[in-house]
Protein backbone atom coordinates (compact mmCIF):
# COMPACT_ATOMS: atom_id res chain seq x y z
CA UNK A 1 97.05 193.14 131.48
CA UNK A 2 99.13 191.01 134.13
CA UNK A 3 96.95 189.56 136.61
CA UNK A 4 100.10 189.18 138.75
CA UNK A 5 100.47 192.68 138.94
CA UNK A 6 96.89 193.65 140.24
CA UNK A 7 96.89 190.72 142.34
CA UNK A 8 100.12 191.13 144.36
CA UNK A 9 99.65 192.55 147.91
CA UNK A 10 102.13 195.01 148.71
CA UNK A 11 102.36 195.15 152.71
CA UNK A 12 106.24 195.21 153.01
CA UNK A 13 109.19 196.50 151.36
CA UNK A 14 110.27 193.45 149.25
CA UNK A 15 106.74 192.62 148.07
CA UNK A 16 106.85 196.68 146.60
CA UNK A 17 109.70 195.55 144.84
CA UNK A 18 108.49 192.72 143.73
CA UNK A 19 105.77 195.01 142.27
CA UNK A 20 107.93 197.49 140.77
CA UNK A 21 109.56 194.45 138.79
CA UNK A 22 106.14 193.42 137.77
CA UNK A 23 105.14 196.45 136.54
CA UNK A 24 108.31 196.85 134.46
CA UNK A 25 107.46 193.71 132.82
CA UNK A 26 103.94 194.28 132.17
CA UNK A 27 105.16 197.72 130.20
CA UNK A 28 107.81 195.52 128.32
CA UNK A 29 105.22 192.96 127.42
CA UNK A 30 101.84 195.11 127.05
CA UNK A 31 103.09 198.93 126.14
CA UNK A 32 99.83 199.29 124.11
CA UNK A 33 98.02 198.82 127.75
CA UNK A 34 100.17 202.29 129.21
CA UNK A 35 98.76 205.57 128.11
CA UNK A 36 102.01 207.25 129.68
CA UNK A 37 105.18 205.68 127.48
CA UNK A 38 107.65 208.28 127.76
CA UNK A 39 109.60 208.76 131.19
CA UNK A 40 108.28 212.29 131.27
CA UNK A 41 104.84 211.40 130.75
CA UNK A 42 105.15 208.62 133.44
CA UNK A 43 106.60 211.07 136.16
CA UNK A 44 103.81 213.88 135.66
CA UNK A 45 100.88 211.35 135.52
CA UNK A 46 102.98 209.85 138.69
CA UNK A 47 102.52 213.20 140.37
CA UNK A 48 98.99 213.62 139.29
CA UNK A 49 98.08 210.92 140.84
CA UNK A 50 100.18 210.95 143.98
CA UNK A 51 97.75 214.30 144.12
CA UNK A 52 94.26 212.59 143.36
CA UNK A 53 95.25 209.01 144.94
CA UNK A 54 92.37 209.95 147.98
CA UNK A 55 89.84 210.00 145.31
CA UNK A 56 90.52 207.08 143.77
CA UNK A 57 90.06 205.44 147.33
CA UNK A 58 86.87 207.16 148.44
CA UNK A 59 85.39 206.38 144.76
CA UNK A 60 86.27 202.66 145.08
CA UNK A 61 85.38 202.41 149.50
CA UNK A 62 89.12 201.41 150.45
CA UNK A 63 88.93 202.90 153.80
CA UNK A 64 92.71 204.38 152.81
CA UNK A 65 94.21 207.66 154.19
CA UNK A 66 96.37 208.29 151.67
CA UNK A 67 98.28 210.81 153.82
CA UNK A 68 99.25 207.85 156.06
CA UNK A 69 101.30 206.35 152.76
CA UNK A 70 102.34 202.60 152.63
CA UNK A 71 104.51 200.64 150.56
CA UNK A 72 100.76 199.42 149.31
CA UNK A 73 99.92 203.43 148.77
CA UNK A 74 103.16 204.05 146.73
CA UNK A 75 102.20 200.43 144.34
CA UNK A 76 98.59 202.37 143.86
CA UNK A 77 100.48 205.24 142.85
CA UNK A 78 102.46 203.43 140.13
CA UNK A 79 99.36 201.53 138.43
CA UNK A 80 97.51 204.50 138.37
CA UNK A 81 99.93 206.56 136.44
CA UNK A 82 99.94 203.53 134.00
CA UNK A 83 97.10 205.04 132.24
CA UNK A 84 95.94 208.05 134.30
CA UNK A 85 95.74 211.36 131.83
């Protein structure tokens, strides 16, 4: 797993981009780390997610509303689907 890619704080536009790149890279270098390696597998975990993202931030205390979304929310949404089933 990239450290670079958990550790990057996405508060703005760029730095989501920045992410996105990051996360490309990370499949391209550790595919055996994805559960989801089909674009079709990505985009329904992606929406699975999207729907249980609250959870995963009342489980772990973030003190997120996920209905207020951020560029930080959307970067949460994309690791998650990395591996969510």
């Amino acid at each position: 797993m990239d450290n670079q890619l958990y550790e990057l704080k996405v508060k703005d536009k760029q730095s989501f981009i920045k992410f996105l790149d990051l996360l490309r890279l990370d499949f391209l270098q550790h595919p055996e780390t994805w559960e989801n390696k089909t674009l079709p597998d990505f985009l329904e975990a992606l929406a699975s997610y999207a729907e249980d993202i609250q959870g995963y931030y009342d489980n772990t205390d973030a003190n997120v509303d996920a209905e207020k979304a951020a560029w930080s929310t959307f970067a949460d949404i994309f690791k998650g689907a990395k591996v969510y089933e």
